[in-house]
Structures are given as C-alpha cells and as structure tokens.
N, C-alpha and C. Protein backbone atom coordinates (compact mmCIF):
# COMPACT_ATOMS: atom_id res chain seq x y z
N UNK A 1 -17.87 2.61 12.31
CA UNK A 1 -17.13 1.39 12.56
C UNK A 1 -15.70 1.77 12.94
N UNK A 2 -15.03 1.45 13.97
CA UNK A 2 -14.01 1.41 14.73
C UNK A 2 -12.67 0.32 14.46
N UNK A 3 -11.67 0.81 13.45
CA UNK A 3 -10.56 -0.31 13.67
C UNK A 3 -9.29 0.61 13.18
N UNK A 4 -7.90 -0.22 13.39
CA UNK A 4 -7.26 0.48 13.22
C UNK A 4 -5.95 0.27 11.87
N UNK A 5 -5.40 1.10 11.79
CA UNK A 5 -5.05 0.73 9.97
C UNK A 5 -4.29 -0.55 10.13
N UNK A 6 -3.79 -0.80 11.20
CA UNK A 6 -3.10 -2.62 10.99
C UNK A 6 -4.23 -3.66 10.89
N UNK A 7 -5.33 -3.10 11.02
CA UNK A 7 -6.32 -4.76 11.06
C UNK A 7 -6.93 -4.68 10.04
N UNK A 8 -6.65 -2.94 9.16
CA UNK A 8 -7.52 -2.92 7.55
C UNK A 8 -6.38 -3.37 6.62
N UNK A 9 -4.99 -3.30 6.80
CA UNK A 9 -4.15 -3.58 6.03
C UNK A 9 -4.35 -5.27 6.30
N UNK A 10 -3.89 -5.86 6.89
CA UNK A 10 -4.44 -7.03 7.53
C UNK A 10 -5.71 -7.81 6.92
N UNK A 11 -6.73 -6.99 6.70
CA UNK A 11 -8.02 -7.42 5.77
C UNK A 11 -7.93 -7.45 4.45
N UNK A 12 -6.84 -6.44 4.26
CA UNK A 12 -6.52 -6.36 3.01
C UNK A 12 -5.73 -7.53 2.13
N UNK A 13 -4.66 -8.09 2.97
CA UNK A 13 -3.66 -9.24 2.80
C UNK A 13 -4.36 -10.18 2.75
N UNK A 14 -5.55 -10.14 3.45
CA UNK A 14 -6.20 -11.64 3.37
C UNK A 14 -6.78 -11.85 2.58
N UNK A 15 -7.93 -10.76 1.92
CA UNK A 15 -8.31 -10.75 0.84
C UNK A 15 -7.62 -10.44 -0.83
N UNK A 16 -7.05 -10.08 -0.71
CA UNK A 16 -6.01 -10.68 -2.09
C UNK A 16 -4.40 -11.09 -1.68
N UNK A 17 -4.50 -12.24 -1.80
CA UNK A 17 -3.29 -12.86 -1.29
C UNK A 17 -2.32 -13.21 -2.25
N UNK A 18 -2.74 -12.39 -4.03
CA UNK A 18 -1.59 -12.24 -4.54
C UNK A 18 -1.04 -11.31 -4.18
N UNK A 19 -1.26 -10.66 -3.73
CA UNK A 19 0.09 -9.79 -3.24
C UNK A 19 1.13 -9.90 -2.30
N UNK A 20 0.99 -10.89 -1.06
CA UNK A 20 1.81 -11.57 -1.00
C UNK A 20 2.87 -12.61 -1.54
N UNK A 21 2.02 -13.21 -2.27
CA UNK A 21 2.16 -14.28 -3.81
C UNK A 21 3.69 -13.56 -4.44
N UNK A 22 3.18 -12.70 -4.74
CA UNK A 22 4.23 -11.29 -5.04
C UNK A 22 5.24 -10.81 -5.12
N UNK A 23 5.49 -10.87 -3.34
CA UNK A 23 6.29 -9.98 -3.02
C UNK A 23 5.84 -8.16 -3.12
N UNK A 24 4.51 -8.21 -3.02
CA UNK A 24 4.19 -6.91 -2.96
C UNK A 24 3.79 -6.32 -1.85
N UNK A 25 4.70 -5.44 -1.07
CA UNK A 25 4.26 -4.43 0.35
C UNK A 25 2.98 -3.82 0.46
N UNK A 26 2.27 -3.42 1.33
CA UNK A 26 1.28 -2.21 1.61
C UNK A 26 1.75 -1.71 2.62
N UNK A 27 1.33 -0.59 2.89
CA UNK A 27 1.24 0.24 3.98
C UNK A 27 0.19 1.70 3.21
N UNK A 28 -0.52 1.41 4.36
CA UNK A 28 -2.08 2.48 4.25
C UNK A 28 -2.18 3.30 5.46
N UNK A 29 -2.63 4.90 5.13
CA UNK A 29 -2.28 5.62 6.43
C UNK A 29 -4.20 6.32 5.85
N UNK A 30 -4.43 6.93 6.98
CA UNK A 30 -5.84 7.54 6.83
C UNK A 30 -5.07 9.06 6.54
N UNK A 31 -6.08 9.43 5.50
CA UNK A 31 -5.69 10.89 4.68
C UNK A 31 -6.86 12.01 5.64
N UNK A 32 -6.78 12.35 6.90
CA UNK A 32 -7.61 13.24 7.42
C UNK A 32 -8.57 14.64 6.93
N UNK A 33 -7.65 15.04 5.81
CA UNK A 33 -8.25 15.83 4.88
C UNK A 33 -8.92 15.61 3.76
N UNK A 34 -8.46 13.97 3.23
CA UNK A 34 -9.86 13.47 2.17
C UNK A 34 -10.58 12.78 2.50
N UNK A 35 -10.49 12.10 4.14
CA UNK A 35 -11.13 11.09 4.16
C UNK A 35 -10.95 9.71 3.49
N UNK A 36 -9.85 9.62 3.22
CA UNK A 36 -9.69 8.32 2.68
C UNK A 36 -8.56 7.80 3.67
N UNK A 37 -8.59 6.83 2.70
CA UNK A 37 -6.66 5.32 2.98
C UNK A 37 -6.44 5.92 2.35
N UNK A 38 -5.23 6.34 2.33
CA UNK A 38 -4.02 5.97 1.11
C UNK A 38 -3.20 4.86 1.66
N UNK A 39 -3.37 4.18 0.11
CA UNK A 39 -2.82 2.96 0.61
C UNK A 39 -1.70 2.55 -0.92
N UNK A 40 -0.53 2.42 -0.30
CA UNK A 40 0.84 2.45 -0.63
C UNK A 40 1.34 1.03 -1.39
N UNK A 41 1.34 0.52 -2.68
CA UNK A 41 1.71 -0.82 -2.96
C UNK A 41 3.34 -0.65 -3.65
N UNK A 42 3.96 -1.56 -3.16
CA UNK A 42 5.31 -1.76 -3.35
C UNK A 42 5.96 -2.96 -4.14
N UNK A 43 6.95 -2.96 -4.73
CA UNK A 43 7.81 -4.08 -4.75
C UNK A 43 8.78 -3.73 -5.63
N UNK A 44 9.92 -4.35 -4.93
CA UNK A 44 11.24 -3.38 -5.83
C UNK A 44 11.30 -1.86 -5.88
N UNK A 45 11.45 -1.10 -6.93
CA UNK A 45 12.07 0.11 -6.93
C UNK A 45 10.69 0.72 -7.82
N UNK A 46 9.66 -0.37 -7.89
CA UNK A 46 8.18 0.27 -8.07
C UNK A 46 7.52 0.85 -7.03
N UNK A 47 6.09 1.64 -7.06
CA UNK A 47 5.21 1.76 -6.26
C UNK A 47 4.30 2.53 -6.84
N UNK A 48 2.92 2.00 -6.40
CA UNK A 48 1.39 2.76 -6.66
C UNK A 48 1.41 3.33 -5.69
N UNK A 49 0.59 4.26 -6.02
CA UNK A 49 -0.51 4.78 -4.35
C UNK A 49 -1.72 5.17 -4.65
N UNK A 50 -3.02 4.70 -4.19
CA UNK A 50 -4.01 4.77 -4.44
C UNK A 50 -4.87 5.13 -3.38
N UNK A 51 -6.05 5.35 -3.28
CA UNK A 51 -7.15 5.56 -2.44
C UNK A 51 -8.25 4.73 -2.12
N UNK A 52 -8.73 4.85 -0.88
CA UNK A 52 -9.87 4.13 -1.10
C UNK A 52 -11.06 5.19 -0.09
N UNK A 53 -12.22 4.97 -0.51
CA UNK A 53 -13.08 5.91 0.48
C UNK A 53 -13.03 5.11 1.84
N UNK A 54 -13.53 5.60 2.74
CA UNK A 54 -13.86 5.21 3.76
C UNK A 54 -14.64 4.33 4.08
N UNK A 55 -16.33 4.68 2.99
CA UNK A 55 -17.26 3.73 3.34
C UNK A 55 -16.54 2.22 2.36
N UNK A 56 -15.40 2.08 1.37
CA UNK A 56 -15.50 0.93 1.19
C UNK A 56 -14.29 0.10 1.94
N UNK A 57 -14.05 1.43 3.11
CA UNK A 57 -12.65 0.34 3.76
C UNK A 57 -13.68 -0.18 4.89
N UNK A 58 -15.00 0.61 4.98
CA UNK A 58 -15.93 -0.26 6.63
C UNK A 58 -16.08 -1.49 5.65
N UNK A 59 -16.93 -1.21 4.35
CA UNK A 59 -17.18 -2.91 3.36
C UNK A 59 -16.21 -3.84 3.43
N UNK A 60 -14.88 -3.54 3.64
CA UNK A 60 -13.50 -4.32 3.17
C UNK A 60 -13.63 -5.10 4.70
N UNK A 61 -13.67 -4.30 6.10
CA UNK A 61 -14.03 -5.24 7.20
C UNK A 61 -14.74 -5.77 7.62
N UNK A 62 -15.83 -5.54 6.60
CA UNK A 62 -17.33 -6.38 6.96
C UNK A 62 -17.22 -7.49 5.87
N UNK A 63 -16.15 -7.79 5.06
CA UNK A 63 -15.76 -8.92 4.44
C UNK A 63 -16.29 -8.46 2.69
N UNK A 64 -16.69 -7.21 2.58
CA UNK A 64 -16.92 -7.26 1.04
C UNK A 64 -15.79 -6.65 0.34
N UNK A 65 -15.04 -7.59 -0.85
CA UNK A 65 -14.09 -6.97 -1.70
C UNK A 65 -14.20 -6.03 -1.99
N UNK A 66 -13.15 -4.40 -2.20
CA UNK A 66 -13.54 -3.40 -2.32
C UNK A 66 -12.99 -3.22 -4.08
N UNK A 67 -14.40 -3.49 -4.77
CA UNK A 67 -14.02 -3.79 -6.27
C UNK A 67 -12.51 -2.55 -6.89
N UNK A 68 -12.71 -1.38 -6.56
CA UNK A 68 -11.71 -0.45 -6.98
C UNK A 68 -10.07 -0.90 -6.71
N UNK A 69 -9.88 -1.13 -5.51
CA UNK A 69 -8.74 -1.46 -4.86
C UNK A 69 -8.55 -2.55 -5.63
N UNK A 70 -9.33 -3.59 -5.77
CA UNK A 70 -9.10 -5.07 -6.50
C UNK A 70 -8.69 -4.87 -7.97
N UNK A 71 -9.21 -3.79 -8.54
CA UNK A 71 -8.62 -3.77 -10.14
C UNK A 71 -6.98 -3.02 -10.22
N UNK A 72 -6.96 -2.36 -8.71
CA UNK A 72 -5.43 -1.78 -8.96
C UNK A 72 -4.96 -2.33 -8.49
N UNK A 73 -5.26 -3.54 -7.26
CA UNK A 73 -4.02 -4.63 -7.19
C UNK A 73 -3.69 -5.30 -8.37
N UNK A 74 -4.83 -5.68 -9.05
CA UNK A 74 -4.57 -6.70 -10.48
C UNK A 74 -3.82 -5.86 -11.57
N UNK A 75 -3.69 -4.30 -11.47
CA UNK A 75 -3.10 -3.84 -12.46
C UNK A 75 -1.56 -3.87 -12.10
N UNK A 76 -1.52 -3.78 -10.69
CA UNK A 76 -0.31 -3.38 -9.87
C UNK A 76 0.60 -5.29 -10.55
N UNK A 77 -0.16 -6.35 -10.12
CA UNK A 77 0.38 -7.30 -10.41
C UNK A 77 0.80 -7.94 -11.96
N UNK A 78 -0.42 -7.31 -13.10
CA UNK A 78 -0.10 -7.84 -14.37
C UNK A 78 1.30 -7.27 -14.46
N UNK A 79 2.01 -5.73 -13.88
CA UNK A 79 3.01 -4.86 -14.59
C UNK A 79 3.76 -5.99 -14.09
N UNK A 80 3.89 -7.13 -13.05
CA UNK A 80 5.29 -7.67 -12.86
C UNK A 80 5.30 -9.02 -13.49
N UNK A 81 3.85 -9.88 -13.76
CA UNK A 81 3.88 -10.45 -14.81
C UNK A 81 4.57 -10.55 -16.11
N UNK A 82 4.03 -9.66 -16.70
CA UNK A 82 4.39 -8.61 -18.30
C UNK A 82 6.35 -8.69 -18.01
N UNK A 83 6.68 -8.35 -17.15
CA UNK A 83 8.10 -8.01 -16.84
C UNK A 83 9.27 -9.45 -16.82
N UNK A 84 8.32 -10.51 -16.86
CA UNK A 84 9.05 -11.81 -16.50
C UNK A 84 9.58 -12.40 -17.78
C-alpha cells in the first residue's frame, strides 16, 4: 500500500481528535532501518516518541484504529489532564 507520511499523519488526526482537542503536535517520519513510523507527540516542553509497525500504519489507512498508538495517545493525554 502506497501513501505518504502527510496523509498517515492526517489519518492519524482524524482518528483521535483528542489530540488536537489538546494542543498536541505529531510529526511521523518512516524509520528505514526498522521499518517503522516514528511518530513524534508534542505539546509544550513535553514529548513522546513512539513506533508503529508498518503493517498497522497500512490498518490505520484502511480505517482500522491502530490499538498500540491509541493507548499512547491516551497515556500521552491523561499526563496533561493529571497536570490541570
């Protein structure tokens, strides 16, 4: 499957749209040597960086939530919760 990291980041925003909600950045680059995303979450003077395989960034554009990514956005978001 053929796309390019602005239309997976892009899939990504759409499918959890707290992170916009947020104020939380991405930016995801393809890791050529693991085969993955790394994909970069931001806000303020925080940041994760996490992975995702490949086969679940083709699932993420064929519209299936990629359960892994989804528990570290939600972890990424409780820390600014917790902080309020």
């Amino acid at each position: 499957m053929g796309y390019t990291n602005v239309a997976l980041k892009d899939t990504i925003m759409e499918m959890y749209p707290e992170l916009q909600e947020h104020g939380i950045t991405v930016s995801l680059d393809f890791n050529r040597e693991l085969k993955t995303y790394d994909v970069t979450l931001r806000k303020d003077s925080h940041e994760l960086i996490t992975h995702i395989e490949k086969k679940d960034a083709d699932e993420c554009m064929d519209g299936i939530k990629c359960i892994y990514l989804g528990i570290k956005i939600a972890e990424f978001v409780k820390n600014f919760e917790l902080l309020k």
